[in-house]
Protein backbone atom coordinates (compact mmCIF):
# COMPACT_ATOMS: atom_id res chain seq x y z
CA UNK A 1 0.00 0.00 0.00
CA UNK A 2 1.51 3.27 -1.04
CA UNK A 3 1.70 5.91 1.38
CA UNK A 4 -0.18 8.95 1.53
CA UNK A 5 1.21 11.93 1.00
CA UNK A 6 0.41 15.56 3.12
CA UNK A 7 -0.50 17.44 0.24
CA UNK A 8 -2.87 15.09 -0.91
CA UNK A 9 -4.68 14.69 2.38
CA UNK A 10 -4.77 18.38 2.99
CA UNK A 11 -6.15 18.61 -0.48
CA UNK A 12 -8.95 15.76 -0.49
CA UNK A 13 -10.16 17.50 3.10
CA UNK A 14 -10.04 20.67 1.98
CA UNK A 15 -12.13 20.03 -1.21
CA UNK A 16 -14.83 18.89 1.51
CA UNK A 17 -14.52 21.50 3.70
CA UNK A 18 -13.64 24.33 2.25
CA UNK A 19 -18.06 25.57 1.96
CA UNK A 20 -18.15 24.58 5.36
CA UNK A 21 -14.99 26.11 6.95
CA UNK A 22 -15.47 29.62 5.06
CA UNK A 23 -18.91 29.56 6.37
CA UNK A 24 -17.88 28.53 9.86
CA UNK A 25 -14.76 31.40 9.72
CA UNK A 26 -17.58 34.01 8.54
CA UNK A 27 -20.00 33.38 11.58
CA UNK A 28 -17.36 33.06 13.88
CA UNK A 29 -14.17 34.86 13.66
CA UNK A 30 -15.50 37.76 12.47
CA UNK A 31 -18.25 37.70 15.64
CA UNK A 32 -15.69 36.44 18.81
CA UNK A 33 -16.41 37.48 21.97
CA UNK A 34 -12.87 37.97 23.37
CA UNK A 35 -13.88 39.95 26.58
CA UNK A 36 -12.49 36.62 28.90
CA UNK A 37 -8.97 36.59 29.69
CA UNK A 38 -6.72 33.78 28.69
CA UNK A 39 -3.92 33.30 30.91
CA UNK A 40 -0.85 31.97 30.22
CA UNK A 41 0.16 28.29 30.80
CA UNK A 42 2.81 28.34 33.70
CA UNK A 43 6.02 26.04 32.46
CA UNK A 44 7.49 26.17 35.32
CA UNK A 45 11.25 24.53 34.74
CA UNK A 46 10.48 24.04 31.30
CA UNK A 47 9.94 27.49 30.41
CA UNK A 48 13.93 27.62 29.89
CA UNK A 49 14.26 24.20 27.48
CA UNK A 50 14.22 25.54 23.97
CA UNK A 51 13.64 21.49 23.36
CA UNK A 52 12.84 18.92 25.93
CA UNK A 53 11.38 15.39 25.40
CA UNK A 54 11.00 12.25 26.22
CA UNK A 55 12.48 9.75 24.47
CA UNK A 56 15.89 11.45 23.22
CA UNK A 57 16.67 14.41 21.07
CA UNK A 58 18.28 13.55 17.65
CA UNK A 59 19.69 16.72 15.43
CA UNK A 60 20.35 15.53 11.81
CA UNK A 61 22.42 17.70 9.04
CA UNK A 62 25.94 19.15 8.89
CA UNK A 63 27.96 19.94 11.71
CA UNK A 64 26.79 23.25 13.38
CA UNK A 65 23.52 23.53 11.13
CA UNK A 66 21.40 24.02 14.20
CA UNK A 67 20.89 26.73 16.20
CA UNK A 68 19.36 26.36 19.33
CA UNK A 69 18.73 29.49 21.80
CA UNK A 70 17.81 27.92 24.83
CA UNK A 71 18.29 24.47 27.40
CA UNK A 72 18.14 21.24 26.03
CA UNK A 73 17.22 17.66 27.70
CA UNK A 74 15.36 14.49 27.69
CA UNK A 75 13.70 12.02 29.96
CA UNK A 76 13.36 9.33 31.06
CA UNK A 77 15.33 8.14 27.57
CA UNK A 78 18.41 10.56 27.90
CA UNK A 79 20.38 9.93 24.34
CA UNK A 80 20.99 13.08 22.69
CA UNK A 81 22.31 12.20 18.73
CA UNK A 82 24.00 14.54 16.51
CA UNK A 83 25.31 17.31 19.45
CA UNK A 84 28.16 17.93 16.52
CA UNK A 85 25.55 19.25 14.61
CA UNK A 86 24.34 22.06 16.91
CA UNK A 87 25.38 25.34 18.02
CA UNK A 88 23.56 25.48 21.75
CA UNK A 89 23.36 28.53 23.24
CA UNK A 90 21.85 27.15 26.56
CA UNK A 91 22.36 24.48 28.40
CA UNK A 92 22.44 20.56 27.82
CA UNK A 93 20.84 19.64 31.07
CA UNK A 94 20.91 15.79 29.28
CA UNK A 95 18.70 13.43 31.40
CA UNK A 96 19.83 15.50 34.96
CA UNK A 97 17.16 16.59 38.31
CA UNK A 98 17.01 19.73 36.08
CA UNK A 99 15.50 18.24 32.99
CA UNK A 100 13.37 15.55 35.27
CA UNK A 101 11.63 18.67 37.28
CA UNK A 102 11.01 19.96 33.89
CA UNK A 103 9.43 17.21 32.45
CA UNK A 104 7.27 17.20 35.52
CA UNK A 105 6.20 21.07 35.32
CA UNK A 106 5.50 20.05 31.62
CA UNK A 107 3.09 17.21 32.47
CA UNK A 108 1.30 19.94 34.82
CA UNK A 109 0.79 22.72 32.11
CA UNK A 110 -0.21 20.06 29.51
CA UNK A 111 -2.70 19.15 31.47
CA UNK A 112 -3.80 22.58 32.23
CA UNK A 113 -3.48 23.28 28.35
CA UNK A 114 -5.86 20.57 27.79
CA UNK A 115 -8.38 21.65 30.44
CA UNK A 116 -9.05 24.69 28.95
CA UNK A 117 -12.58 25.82 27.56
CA UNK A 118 -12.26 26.38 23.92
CA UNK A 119 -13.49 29.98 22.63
CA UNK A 120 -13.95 27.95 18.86
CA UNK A 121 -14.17 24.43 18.20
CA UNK A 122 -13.06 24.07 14.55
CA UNK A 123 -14.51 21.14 12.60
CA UNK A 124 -12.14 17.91 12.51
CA UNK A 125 -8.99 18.46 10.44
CA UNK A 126 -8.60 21.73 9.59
CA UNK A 127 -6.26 24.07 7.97
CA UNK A 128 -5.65 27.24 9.67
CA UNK A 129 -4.41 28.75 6.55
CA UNK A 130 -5.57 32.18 5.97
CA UNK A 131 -7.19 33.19 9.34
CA UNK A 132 -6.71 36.31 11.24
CA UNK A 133 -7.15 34.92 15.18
CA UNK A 134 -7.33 37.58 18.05
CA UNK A 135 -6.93 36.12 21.62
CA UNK A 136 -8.59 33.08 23.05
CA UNK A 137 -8.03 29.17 23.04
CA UNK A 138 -8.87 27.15 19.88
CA UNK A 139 -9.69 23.38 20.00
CA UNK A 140 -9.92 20.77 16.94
CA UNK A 141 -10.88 17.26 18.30
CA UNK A 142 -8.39 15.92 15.65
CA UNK A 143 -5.89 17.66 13.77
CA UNK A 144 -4.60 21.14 12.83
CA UNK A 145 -2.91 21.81 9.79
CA UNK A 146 -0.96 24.73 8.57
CA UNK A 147 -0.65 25.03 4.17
CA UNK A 148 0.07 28.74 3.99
CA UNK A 149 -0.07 31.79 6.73
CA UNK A 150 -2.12 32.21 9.87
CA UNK A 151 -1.52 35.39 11.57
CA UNK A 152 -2.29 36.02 15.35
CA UNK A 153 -3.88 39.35 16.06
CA UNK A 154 -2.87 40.72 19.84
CA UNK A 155 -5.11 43.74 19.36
CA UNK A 156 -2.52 46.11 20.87
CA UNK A 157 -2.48 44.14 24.10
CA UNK A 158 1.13 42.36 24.72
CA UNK A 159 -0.75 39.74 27.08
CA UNK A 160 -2.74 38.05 24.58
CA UNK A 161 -2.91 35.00 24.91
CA UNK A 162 -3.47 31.38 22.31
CA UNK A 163 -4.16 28.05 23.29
CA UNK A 164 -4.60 25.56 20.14
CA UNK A 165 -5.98 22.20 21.56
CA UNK A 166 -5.13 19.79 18.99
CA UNK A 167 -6.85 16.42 19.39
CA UNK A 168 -4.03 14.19 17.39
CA UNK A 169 -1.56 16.12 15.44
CA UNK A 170 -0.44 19.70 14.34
CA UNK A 171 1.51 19.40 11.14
CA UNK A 172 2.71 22.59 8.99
CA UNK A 173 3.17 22.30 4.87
CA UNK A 174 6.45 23.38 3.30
CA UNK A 175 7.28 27.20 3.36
CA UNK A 176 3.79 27.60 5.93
CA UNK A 177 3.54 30.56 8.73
CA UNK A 178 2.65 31.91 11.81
CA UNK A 179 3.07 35.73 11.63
CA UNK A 180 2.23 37.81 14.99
CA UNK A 181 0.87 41.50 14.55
CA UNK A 182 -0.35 44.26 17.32
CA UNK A 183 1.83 43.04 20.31
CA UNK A 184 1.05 39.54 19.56
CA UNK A 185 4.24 37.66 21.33
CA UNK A 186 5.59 34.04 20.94
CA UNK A 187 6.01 33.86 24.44
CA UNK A 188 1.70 33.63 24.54
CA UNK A 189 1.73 30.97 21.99
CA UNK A 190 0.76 27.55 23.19
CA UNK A 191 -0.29 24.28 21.64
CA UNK A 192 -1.19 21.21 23.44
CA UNK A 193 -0.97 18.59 20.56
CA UNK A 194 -2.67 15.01 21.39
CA UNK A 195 0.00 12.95 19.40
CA UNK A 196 2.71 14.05 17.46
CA UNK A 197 3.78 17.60 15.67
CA UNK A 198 5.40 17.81 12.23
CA UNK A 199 7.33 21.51 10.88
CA UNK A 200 7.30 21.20 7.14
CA UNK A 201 10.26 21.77 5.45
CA UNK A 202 11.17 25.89 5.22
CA UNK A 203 7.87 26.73 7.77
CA UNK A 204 8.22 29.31 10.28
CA UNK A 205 6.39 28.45 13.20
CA UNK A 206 5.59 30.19 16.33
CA UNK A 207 4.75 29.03 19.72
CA UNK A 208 5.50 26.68 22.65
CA UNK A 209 4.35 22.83 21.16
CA UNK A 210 3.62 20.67 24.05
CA UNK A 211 3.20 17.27 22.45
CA UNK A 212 2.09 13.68 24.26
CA UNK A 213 4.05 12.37 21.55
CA UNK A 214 7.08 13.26 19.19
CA UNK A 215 8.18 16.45 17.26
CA UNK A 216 9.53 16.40 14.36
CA UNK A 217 11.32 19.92 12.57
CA UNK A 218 12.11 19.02 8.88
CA UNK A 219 14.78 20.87 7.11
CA UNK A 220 14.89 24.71 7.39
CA UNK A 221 11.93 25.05 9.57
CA UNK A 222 12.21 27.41 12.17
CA UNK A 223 10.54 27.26 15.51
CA UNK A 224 10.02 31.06 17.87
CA UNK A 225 9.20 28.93 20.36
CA UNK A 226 9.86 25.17 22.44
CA UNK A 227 9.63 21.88 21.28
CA UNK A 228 8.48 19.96 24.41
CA UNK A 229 7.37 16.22 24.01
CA UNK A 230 5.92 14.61 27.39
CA UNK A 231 6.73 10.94 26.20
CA UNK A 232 8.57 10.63 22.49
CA UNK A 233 11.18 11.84 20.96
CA UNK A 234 12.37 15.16 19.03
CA UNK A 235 14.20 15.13 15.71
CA UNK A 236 15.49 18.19 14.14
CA UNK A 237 17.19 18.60 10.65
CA UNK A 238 19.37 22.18 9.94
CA UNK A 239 16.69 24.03 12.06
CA UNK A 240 16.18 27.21 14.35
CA UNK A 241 15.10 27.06 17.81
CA UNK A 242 14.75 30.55 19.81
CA UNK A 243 13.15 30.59 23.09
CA UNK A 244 10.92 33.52 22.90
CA UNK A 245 11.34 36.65 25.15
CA UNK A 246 8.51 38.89 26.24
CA UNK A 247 8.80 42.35 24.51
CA UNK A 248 9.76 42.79 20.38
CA UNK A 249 13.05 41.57 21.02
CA UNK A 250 11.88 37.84 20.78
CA UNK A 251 11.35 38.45 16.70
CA UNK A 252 14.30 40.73 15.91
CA UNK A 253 16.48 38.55 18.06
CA UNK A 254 15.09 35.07 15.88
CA UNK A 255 15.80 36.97 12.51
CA UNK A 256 19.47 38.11 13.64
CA UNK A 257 20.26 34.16 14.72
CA UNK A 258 18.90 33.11 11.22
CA UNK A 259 20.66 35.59 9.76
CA UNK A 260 24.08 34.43 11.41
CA UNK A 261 22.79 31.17 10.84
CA UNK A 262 22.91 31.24 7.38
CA UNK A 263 26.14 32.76 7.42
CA UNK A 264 28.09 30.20 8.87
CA UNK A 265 26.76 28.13 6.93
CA UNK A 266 28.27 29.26 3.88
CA UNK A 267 31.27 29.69 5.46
């Protein structure tokens, strides 16, 4: 049986839904009540791991073609594969009381993630593609994809907050987005992902992904955020990994450590 590809997923379930999703983001994104605050999920230890997981970090590519801005660590499995290939600026914490209090504050603010009451329940498998989202916490009882850009409205407040409750899996097409605007910040970003998370190749992603499962980051993607697995593994492949800041220094400081990024890498 041959496998079947994203695009052609994304495409058959898009063909179905498309009527139904434009209707569904005319009645209700346009009309949001946004007047509840969404607080922030509390990391605790983890909130310093640019990527933490579960079941060992591997880091494919040349040598030094990741760039990680941020702690590293994994348990209970504690291999990390491919250190040659990664420029840390953090710290490798491996599988040490550091990374295991971690894990634990992790399990805590998935769960809290998880809790939350959804502002929008989006029909199952749907691609976010397109959508202008102010403030509030988003729920599909399957999966979230990401085919082109999805931009993140913070209405002038630098507290917004997002919460995307992904039943199964969050996975981003090649050269996708997630582009903040009006104090939006991608320390505010969160999402709780029932399975597994895949970066397409070249995306630029935003947010803290707290997955049960694994994350992958295919080549060139670019993560303003955490990779955080509760139970798998994470793989990364000549990416970018910034732990955000609060405050307008999170961006500039993610485009200056591509930017040297790419640099050395045609040294």
């Amino acid at each position: 049986m041959k496998p079947i590809k994203l695009p052609t997923i994304i495409s058959s379930f898009n063909k179905r839904l498309a009527t139904g999703l434009s209707l569904f983001a005319a009645s209700t994104f346009l009309i949001q009540d946004t007047s509840a605050t969404v607080l922030a999920l509390d990391l605790g230890e983890a909130s310093s791991f640019a990527v933490l997981a579960g079941a060992g970090i591997t880091a494919a590519g040349p040598v030094n073609s990741t760039l990680i801005r941020g702690d590293i660590g994994s348990f209970a499995v504690t291999s990390i594969t491919g250190l040659e290939n990664v420029v840390l600026n953090g710290v490798n914490h491996a599988g040490d009381a550091v990374t295991q209090s971690a894990k634990l504050d992790l399990g805590a603010a998935y769960t809290d993630a998880a809790s939350r009451t959804p502002l929008v329940t989006f029909p199952p498998i749907s691609d976010l593609s397109g959508l202008t989202l102010a403030t509030g916490v988003y729920k599909n009882s399957s999966s979230f994809f990401l085919t082109g850009t999805l931009t993140l409205d913070g209405g002038g407040d630098p507290n917004s907050v997002w919460i995307f409750q992904a039943g199964t899996t969050l996975i981003t097409g090649v050269g996708s987005s997630v582009t903040l605007t009006n104090g939006a910040q991608a320390s505010n970003v969160f999402w709780q992902v029932g399975s597994s998370a895949t970066l397409g190749v070249g995306s630029d992603f935003v947010g803290s992904i707290l997955a049960q499962e694994s994350i992958t980051l295919n080549t060139s993607a670019t993560l303003a955020g955490r990779a955080l697995t509760l139970n798998g593994a994470v793989t990364m492949d000549n990416n970018l990994v910034t732990v955000p800041e609060t405050g307008s220094s999170t961006l500039l400081g993610t485009g200056i450590a591509l930017l040297a990024l790419k640099r050395r890498k045609r040294i």
